[in-house]
C-alpha atoms as a PDB file:
ATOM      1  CA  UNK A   1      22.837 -12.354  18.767  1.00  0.00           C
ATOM      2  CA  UNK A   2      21.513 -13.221  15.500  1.00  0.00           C
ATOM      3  CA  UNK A   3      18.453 -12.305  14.305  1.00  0.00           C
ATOM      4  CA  UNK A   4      16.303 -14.626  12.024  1.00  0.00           C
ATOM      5  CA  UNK A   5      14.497 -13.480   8.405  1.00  0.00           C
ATOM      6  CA  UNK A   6      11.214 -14.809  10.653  1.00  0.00           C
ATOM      7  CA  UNK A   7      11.889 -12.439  13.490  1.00  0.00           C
ATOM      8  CA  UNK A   8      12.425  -9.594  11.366  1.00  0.00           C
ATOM      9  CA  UNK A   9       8.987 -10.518   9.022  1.00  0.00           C
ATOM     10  CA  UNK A  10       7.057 -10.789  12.245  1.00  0.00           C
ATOM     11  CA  UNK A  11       8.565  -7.302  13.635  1.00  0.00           C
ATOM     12  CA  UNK A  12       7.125  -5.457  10.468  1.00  0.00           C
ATOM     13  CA  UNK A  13       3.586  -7.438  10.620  1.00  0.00           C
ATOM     14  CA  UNK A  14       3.940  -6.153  14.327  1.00  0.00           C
ATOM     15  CA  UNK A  15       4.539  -2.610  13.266  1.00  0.00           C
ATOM     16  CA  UNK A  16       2.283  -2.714   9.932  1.00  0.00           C
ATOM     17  CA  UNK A  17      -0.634  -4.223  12.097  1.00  0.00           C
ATOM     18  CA  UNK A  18      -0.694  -1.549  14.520  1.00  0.00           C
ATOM     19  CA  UNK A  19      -0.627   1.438  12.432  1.00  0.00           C
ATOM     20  CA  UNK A  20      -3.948  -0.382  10.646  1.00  0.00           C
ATOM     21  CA  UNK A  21      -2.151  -0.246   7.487  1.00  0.00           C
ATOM     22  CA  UNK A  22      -3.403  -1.545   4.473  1.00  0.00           C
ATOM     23  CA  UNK A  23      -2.029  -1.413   0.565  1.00  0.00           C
ATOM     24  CA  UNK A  24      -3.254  -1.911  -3.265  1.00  0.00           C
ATOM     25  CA  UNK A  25      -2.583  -4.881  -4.411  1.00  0.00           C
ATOM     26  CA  UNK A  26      -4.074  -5.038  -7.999  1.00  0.00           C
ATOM     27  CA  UNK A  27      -6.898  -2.899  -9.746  1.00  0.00           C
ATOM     28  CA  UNK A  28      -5.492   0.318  -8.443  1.00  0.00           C
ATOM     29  CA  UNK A  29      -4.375   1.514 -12.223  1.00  0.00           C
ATOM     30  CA  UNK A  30      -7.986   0.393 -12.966  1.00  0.00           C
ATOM     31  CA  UNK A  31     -10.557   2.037 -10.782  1.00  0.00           C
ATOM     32  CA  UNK A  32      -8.653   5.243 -11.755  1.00  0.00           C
ATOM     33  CA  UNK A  33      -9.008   4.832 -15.146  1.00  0.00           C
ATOM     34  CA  UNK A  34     -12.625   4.427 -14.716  1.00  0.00           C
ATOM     35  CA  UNK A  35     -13.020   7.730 -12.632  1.00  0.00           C
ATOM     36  CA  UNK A  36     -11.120   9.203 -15.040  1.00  0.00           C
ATOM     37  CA  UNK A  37     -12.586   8.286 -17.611  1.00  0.00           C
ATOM     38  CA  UNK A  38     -16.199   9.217 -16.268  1.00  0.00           C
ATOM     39  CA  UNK A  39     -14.801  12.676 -15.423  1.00  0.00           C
ATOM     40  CA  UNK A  40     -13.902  13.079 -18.948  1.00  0.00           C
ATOM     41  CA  UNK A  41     -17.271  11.981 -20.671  1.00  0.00           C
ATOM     42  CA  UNK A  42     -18.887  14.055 -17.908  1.00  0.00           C
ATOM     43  CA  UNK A  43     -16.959  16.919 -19.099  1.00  0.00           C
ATOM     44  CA  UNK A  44     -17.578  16.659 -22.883  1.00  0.00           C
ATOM     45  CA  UNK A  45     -21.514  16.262 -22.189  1.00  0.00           C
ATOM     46  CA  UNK A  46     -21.903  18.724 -19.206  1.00  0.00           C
ATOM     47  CA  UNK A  47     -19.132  21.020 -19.482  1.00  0.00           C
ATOM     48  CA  UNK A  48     -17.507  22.424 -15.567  1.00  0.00           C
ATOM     49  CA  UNK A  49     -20.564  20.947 -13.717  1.00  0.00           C
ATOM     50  CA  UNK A  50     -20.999  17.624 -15.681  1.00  0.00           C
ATOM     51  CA  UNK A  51     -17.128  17.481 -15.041  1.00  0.00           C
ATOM     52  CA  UNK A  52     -17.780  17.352 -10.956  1.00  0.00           C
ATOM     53  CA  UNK A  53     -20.412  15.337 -11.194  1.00  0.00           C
ATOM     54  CA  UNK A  54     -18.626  12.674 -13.573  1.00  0.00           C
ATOM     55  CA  UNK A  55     -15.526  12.983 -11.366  1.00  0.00           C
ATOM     56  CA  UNK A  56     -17.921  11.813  -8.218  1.00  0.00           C
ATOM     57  CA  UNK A  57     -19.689   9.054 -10.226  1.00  0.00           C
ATOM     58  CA  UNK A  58     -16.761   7.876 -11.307  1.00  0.00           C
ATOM     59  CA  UNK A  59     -14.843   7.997  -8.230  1.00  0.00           C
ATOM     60  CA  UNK A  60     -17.562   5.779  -6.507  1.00  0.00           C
ATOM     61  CA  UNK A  61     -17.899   3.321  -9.128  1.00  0.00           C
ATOM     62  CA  UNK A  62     -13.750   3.238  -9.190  1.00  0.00           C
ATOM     63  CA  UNK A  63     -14.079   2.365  -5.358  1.00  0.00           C
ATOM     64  CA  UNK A  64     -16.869   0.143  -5.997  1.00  0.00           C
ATOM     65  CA  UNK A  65     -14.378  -1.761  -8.863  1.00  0.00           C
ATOM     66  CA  UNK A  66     -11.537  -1.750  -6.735  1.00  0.00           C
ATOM     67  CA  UNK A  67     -13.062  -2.912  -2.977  1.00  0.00           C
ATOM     68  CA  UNK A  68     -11.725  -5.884  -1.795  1.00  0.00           C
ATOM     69  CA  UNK A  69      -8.162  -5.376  -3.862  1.00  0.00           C
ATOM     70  CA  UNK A  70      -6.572  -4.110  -0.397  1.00  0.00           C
ATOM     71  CA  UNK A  71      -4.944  -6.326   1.778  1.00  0.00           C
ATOM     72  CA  UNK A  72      -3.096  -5.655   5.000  1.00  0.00           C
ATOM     73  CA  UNK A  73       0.267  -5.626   5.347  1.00  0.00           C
ATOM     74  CA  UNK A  74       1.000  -7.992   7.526  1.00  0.00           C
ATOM     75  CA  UNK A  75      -0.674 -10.640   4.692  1.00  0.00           C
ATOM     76  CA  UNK A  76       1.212  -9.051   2.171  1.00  0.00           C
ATOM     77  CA  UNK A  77       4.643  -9.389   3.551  1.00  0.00           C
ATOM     78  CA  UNK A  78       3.573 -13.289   5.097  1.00  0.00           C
ATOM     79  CA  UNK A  79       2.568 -14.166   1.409  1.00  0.00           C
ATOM     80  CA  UNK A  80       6.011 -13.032   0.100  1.00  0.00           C
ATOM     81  CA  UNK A  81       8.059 -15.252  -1.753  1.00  0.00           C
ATOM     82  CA  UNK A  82      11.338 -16.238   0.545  1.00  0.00           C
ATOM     83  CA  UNK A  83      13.726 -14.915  -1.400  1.00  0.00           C
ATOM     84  CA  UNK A  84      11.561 -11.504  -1.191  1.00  0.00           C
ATOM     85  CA  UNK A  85      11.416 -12.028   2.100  1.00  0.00           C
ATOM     86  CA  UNK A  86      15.324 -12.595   2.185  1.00  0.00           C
ATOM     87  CA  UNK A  87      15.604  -9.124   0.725  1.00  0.00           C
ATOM     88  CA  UNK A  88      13.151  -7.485   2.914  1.00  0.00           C
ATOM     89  CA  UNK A  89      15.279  -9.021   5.638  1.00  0.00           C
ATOM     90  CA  UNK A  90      18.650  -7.331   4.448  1.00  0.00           C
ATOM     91  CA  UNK A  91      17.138  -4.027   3.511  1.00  0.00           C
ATOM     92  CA  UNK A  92      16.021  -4.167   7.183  1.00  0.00           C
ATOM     93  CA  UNK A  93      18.894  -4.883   8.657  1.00  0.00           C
ATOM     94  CA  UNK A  94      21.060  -2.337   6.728  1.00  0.00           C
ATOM     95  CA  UNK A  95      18.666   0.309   8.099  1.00  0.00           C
ATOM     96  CA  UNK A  96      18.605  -1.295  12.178  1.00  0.00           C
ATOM     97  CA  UNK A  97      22.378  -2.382  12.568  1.00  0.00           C
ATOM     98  CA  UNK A  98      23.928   1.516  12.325  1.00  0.00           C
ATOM     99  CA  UNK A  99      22.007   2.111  15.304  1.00  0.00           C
ATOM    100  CA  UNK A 100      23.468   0.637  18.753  1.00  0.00           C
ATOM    101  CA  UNK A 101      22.813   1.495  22.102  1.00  0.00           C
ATOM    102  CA  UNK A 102      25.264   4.283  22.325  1.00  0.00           C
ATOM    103  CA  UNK A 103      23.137   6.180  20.020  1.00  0.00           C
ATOM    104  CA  UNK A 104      19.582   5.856  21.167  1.00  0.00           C
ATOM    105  CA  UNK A 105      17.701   7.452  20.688  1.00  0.00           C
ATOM    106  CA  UNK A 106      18.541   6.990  16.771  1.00  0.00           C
ATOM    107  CA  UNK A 107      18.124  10.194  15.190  1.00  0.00           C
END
């Protein structure tokens, strides 16, 4: 029975789509620069407590930056290029083909 790259892609949507996951895309590196660099001007003007308070100001404007830059995983994988998704595919398959039915469950 062979198994087709689309199979496999839609069998990780499948399983990335019902766990709710989501991932960074871009702007990750960039919201926590901002937060820390808020913390650290918080910290030079207000010592411990101007340290907290930066580090919460500039963790909310970092997640102000950055909303929007997740995607879900399912999109991400969809959007890949095929040869990524040719890779994907093989990584996949290296993991799934040890395990037959004489082992299951697969420990």
């Amino acid at each position: 029975m062979t198994i087709m790259v689309e199979d496999i892609m839609k069998l990780l949507c499948s399983l990335s789509g019902e766990r709710k996951m989501k991932a960074a895309v871009k702007h990750s590196g960039k919201g926590a620069l901002v937060t820390g660099a808020v913390a650290f001007v918080g910290g030079l003007v207000g010592g411990p407590p101007g340290l907290a308070v930066g580090g919460a100001v500039g963790g909310l404007l970092g997640a102000w930056m950055t909303s929007g830059q997740f995607k879900p995983i399912p999109q991400i994988l969809m959007e890949l290029p095929p040869a990524e998704q040719q890779k994907l595919f093989k990584e996949a398959m290296a993991i799934i083909r040890p395990c037959s039915s004489s082992c299951w469950p697969c420990w």
